[in-house]
PDB file of N, CA and C in Angstrom:
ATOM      1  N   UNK A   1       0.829  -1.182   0.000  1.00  0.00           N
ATOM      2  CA  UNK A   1       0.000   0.000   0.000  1.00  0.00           C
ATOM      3  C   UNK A   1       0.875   1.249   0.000  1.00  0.00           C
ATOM      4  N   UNK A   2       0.413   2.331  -0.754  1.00  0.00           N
ATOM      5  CA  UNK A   2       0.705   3.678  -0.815  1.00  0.00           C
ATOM      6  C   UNK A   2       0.855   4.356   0.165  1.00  0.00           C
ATOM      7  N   UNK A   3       2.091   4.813   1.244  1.00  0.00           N
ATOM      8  CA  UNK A   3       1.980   5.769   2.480  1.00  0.00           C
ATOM      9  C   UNK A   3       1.097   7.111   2.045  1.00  0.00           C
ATOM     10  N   UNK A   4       0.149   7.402   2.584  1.00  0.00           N
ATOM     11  CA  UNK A   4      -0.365   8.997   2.083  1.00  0.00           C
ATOM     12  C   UNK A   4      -0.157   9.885   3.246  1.00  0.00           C
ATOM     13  N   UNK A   5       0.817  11.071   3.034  1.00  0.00           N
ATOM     14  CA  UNK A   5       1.228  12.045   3.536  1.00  0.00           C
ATOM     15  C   UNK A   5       0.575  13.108   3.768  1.00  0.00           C
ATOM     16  N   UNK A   6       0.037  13.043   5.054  1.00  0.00           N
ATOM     17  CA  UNK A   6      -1.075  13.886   5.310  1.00  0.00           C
ATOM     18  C   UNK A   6      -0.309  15.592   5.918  1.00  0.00           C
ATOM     19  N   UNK A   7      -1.296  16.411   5.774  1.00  0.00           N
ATOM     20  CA  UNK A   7      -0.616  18.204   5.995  1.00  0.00           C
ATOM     21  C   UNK A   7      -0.968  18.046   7.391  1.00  0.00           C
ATOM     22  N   UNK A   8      -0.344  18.456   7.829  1.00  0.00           N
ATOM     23  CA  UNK A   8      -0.413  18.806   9.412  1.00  0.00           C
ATOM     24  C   UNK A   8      -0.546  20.363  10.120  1.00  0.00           C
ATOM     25  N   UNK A   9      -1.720  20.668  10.570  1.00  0.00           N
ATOM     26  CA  UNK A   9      -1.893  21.629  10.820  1.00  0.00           C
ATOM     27  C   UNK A   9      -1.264  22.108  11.969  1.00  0.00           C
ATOM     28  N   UNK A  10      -0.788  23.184  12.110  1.00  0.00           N
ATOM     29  CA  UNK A  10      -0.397  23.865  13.337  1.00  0.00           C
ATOM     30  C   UNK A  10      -0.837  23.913  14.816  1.00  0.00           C
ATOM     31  N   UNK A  11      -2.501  24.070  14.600  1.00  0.00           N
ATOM     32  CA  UNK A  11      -3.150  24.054  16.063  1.00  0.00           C
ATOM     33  C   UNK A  11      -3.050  22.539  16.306  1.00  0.00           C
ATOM     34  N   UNK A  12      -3.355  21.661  15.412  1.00  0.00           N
ATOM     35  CA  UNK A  12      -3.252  20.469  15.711  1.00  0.00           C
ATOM     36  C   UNK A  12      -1.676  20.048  16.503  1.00  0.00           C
ATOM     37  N   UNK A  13      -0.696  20.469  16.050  1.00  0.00           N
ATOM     38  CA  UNK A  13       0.769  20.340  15.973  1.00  0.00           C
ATOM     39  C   UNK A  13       0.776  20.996  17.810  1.00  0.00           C
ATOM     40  N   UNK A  14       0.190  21.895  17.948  1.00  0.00           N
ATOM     41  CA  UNK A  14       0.077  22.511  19.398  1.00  0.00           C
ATOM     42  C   UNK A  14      -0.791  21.696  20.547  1.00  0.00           C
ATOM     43  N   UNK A  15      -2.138  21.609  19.868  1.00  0.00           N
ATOM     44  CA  UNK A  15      -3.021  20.595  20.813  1.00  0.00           C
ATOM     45  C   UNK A  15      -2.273  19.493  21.218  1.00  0.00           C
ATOM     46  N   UNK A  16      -1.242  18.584  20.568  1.00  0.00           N
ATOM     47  CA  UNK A  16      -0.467  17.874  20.682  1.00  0.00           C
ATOM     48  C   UNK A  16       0.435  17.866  21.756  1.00  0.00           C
ATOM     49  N   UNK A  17       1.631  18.706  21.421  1.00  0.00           N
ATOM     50  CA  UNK A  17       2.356  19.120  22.344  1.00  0.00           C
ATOM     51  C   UNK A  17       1.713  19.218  23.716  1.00  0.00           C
ATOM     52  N   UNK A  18       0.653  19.834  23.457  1.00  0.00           N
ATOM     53  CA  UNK A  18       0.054  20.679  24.999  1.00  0.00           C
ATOM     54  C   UNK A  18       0.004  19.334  25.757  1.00  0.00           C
ATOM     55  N   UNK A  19      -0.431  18.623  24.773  1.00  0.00           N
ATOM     56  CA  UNK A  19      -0.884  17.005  26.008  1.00  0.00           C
ATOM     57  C   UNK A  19      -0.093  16.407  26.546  1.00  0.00           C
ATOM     58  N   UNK A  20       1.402  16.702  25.338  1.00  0.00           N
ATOM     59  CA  UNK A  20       2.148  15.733  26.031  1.00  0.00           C
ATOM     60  C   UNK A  20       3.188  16.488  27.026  1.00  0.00           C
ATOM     61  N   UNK A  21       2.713  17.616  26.946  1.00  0.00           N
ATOM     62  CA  UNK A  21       3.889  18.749  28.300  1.00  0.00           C
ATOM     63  C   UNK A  21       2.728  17.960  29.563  1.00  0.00           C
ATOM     64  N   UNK A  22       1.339  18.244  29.317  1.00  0.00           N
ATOM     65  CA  UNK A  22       0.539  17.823  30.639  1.00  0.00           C
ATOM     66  C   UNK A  22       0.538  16.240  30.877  1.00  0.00           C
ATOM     67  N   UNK A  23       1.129  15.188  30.048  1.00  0.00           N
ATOM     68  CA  UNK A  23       1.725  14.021  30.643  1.00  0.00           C
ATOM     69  C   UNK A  23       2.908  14.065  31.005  1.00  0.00           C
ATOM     70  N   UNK A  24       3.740  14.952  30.247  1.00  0.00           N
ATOM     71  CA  UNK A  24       4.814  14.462  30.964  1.00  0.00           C
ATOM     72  C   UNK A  24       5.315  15.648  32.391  1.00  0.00           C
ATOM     73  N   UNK A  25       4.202  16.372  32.717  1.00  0.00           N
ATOM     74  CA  UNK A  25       4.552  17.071  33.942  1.00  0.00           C
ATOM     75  C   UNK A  25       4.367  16.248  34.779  1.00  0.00           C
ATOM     76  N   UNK A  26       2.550  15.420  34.398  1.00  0.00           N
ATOM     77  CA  UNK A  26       2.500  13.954  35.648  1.00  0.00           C
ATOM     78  C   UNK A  26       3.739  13.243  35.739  1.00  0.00           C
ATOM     79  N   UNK A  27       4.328  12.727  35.320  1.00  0.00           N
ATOM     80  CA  UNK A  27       5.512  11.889  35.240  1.00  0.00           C
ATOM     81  C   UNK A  27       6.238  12.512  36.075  1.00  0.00           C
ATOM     82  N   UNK A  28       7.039  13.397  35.821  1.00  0.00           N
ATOM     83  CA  UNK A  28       8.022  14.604  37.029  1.00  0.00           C
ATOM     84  C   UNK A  28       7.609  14.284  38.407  1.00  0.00           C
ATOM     85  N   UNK A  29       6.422  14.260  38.199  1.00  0.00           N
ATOM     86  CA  UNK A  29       5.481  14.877  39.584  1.00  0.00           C
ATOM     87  C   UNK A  29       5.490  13.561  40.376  1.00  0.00           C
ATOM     88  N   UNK A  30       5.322  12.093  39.537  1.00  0.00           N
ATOM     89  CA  UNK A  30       5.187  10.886  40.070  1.00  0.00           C
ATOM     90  C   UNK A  30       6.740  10.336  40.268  1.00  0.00           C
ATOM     91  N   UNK A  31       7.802  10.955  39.478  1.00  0.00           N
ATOM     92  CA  UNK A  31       9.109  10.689  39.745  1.00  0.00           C
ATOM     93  C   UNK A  31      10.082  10.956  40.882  1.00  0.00           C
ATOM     94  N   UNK A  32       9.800  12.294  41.017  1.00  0.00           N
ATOM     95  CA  UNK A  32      10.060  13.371  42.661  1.00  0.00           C
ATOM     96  C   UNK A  32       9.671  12.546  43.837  1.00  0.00           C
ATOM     97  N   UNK A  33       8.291  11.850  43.618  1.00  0.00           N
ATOM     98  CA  UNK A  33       7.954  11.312  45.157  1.00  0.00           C
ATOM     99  C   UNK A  33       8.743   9.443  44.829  1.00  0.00           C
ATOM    100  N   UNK A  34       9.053   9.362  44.136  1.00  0.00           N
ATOM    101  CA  UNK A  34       9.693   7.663  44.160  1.00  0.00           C
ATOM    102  C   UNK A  34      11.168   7.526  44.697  1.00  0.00           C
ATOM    103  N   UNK A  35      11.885   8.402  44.636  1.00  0.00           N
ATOM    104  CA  UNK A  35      13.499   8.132  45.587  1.00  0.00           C
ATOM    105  C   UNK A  35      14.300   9.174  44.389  1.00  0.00           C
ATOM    106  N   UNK A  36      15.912   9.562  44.810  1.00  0.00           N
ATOM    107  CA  UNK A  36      16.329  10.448  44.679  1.00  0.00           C
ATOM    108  C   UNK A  36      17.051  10.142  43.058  1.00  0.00           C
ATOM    109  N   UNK A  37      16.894   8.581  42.867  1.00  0.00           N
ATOM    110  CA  UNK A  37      17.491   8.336  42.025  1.00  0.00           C
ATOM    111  C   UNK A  37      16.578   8.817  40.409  1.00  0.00           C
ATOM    112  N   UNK A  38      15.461   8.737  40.467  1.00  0.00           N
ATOM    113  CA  UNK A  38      14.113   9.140  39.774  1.00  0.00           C
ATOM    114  C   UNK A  38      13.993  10.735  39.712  1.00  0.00           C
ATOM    115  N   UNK A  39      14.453  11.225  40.735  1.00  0.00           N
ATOM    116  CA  UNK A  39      13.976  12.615  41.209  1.00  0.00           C
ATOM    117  C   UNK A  39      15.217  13.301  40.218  1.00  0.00           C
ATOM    118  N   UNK A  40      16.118  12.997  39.787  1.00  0.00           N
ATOM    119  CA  UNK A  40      17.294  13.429  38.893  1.00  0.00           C
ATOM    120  C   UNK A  40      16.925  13.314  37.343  1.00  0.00           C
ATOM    121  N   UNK A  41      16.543  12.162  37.221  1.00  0.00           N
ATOM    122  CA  UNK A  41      15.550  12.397  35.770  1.00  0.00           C
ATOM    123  C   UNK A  41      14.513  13.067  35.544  1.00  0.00           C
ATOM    124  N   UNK A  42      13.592  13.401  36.843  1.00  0.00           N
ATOM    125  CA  UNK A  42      12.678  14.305  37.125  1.00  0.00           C
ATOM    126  C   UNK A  42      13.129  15.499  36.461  1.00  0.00           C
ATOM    127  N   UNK A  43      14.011  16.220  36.907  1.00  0.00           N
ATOM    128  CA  UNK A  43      14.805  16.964  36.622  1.00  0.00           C
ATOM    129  C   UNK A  43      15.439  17.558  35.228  1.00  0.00           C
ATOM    130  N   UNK A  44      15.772  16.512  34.925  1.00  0.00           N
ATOM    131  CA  UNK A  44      16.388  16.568  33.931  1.00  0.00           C
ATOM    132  C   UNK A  44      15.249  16.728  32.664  1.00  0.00           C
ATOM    133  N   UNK A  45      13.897  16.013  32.688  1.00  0.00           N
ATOM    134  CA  UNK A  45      12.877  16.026  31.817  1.00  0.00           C
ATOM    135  C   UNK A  45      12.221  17.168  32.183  1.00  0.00           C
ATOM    136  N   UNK A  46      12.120  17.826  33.014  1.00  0.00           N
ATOM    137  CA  UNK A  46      11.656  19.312  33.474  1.00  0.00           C
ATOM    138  C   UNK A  46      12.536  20.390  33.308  1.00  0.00           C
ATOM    139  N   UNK A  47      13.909  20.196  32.895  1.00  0.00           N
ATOM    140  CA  UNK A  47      14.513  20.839  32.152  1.00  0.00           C
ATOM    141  C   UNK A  47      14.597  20.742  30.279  1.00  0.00           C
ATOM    142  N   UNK A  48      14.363  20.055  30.170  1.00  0.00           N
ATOM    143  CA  UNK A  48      13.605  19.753  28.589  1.00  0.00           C
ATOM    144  C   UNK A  48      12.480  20.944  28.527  1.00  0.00           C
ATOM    145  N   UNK A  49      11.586  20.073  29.091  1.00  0.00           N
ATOM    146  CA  UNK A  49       9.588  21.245  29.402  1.00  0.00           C
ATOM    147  C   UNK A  49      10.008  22.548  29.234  1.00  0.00           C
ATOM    148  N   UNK A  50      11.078  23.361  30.172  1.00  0.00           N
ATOM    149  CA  UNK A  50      10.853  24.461  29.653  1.00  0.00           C
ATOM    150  C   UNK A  50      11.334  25.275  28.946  1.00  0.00           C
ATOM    151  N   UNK A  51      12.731  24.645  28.098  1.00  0.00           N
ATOM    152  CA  UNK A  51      12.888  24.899  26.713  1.00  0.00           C
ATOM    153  C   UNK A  51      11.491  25.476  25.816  1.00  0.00           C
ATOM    154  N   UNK A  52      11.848  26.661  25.517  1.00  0.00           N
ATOM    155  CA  UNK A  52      10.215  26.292  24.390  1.00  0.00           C
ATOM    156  C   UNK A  52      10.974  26.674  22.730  1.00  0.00           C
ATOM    157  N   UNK A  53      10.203  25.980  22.278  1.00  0.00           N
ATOM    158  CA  UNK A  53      10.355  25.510  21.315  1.00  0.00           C
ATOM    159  C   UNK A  53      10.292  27.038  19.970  1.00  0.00           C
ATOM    160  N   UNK A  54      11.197  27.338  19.476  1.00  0.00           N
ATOM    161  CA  UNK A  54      11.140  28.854  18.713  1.00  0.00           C
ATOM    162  C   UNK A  54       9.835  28.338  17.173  1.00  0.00           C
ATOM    163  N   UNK A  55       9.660  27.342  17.227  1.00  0.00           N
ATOM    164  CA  UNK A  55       8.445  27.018  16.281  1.00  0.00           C
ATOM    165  C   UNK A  55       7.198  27.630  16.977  1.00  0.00           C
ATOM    166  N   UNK A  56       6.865  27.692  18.215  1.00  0.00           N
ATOM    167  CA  UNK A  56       5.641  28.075  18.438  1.00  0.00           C
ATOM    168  C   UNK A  56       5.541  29.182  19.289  1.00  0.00           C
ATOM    169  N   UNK A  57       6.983  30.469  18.721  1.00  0.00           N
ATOM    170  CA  UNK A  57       6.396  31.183  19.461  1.00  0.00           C
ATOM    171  C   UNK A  57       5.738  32.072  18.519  1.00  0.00           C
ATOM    172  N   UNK A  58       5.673  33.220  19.522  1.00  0.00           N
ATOM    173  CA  UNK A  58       4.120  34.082  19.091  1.00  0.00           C
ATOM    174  C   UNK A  58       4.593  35.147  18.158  1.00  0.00           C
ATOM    175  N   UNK A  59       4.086  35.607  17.237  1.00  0.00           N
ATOM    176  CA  UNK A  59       4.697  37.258  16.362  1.00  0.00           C
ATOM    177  C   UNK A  59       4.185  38.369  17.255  1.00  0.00           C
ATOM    178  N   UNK A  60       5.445  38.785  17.004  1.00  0.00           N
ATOM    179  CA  UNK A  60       5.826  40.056  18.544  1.00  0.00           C
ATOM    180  C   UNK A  60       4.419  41.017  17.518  1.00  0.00           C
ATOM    181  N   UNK A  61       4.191  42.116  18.918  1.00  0.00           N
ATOM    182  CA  UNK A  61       3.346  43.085  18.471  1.00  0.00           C
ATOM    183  C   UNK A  61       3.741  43.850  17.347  1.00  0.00           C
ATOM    184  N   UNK A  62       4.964  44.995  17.396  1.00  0.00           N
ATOM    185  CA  UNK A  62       4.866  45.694  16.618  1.00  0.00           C
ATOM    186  C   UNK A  62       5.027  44.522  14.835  1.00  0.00           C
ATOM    187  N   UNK A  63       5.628  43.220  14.851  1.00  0.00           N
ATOM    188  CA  UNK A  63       5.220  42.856  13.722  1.00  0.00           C
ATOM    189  C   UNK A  63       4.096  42.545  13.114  1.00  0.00           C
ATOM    190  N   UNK A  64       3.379  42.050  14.316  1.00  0.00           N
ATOM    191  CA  UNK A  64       1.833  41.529  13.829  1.00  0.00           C
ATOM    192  C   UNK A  64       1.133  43.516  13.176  1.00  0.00           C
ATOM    193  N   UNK A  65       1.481  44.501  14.163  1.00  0.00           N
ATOM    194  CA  UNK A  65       0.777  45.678  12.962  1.00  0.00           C
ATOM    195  C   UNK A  65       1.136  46.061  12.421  1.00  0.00           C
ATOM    196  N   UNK A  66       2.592  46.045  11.789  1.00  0.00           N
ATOM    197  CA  UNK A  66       3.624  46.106  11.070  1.00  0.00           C
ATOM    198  C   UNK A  66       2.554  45.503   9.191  1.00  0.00           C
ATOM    199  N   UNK A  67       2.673  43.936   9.554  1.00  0.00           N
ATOM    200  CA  UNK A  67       1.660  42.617   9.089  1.00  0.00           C
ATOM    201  C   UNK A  67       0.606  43.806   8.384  1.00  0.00           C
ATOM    202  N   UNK A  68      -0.155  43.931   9.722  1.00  0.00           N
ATOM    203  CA  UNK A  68      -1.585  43.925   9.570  1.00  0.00           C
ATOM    204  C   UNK A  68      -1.812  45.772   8.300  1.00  0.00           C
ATOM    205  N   UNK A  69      -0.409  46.725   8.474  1.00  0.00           N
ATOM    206  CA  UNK A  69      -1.171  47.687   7.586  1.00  0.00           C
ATOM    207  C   UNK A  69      -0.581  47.068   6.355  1.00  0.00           C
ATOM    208  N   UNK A  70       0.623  46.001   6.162  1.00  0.00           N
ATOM    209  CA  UNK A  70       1.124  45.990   4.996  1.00  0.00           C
ATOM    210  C   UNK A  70       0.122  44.973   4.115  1.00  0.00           C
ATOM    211  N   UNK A  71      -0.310  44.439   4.612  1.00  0.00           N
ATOM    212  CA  UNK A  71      -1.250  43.298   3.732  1.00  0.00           C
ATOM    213  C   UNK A  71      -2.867  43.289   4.103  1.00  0.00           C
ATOM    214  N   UNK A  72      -3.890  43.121   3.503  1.00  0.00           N
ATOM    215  CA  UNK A  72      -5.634  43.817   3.102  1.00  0.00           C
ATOM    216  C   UNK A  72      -6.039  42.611   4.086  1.00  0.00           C
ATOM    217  N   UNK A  73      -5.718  41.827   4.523  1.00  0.00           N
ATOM    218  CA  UNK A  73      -6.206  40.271   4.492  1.00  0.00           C
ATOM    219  C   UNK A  73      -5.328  40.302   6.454  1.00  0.00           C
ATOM    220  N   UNK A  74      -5.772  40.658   7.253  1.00  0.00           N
ATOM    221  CA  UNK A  74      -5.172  39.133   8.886  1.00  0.00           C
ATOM    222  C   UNK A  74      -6.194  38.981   9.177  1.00  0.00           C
ATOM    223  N   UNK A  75      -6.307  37.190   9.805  1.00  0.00           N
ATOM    224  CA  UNK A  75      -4.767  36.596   9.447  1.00  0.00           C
ATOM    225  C   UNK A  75      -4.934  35.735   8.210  1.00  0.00           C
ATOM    226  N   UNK A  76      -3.889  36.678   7.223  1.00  0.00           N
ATOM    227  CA  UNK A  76      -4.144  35.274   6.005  1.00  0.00           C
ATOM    228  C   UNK A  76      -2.760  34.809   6.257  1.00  0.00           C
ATOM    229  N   UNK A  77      -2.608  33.596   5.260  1.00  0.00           N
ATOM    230  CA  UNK A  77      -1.014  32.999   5.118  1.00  0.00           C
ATOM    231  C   UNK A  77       0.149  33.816   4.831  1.00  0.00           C
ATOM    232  N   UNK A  78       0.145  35.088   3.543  1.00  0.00           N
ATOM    233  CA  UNK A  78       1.338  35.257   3.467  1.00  0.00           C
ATOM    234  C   UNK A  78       1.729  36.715   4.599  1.00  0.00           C
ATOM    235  N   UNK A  79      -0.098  37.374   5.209  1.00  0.00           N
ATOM    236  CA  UNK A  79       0.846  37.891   6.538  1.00  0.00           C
ATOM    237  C   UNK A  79       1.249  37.468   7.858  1.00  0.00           C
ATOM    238  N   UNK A  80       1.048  36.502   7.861  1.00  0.00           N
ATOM    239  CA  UNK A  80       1.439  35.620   8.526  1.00  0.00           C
ATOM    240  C   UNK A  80       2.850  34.860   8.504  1.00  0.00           C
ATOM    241  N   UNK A  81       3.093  34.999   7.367  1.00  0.00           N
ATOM    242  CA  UNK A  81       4.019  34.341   7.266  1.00  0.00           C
ATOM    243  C   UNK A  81       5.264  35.628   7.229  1.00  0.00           C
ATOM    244  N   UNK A  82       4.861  36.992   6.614  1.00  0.00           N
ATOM    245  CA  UNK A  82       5.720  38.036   6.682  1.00  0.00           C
ATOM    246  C   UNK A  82       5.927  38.333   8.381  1.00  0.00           C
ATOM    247  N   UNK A  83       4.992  38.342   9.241  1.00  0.00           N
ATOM    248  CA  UNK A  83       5.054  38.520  10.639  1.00  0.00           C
ATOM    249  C   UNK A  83       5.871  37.651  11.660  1.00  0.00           C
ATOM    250  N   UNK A  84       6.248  36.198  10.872  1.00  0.00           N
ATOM    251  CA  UNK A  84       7.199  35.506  11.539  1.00  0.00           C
ATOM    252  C   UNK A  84       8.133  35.583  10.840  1.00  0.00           C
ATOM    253  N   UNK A  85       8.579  36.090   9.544  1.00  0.00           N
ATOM    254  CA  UNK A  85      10.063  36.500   9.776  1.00  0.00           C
ATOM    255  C   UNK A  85      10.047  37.652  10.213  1.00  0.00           C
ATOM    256  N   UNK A  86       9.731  38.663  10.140  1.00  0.00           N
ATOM    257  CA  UNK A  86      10.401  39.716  10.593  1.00  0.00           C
ATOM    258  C   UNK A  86      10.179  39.305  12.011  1.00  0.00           C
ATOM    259  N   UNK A  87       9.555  38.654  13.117  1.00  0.00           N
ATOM    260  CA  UNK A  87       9.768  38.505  14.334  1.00  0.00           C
ATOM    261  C   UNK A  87      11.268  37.675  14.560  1.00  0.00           C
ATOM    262  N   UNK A  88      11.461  37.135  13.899  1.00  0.00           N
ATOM    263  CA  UNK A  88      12.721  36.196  13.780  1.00  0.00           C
ATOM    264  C   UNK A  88      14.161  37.331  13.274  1.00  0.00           C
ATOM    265  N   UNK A  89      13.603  38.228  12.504  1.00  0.00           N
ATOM    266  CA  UNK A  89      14.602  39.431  12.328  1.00  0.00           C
ATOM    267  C   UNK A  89      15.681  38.801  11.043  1.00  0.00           C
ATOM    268  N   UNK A  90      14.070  38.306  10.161  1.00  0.00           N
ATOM    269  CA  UNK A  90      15.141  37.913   8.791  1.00  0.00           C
ATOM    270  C   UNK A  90      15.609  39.243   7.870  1.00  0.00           C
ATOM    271  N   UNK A  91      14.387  40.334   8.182  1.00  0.00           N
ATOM    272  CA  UNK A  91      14.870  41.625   7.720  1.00  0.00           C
ATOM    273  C   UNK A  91      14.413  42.877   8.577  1.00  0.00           C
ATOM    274  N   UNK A  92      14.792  43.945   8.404  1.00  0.00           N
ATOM    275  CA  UNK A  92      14.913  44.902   9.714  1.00  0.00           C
ATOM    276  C   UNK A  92      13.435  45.321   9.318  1.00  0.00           C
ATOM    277  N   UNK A  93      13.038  45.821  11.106  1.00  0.00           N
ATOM    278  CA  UNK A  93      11.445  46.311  10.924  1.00  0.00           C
ATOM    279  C   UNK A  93      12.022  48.006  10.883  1.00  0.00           C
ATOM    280  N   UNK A  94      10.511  48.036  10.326  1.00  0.00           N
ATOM    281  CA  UNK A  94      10.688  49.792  10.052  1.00  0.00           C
ATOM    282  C   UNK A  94      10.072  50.566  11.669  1.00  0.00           C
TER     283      UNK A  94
END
């Protein structure tokens, strides 16, 4: 059979994540109370968690109105997509 390569949406891509930060905080939480040897991986996976991830962060303000007078359309795709680079500072804001 044919693998079919499905698009993956973003909120979906987030709803995701979200679940698995709120399983794996239980885990931490059930690791801490089991002995000291657990409580170090605890640790160590709760130092992962709050890494965040530069894929989902947010477009700073002045780009999102930056975005919003340069293009007729938020939120469509391509201001959207102009609002995360210039939040990323692929080219200088005015």
């Amino acid at each position: 059979m044919k693998e079919v390569k499905q698009r993956v949406d973003v909120g979906n891509v987030k709803t995701i994540i979200m679940a698995y930060k709120k399983k794996l905080k239980k885990i931490v939480g059930e690791l801490n109370k089991a002995s000291k040897t657990h409580a170090s991986q605890a640790e160590r996976i709760n130092s992962m968690l709050k890494k965040s991830s530069p894929a989902l962060a947010k477009i700073s303000a002045s780009c999102k109105a930056q975005a919003k007078k340069k293009f007729k359309v938020w939120p469509s795709a391509y201001a959207s997509g102009w609002g995360v680079r210039c939040t990323r500072g692929d080219f200088k804001k005015k």
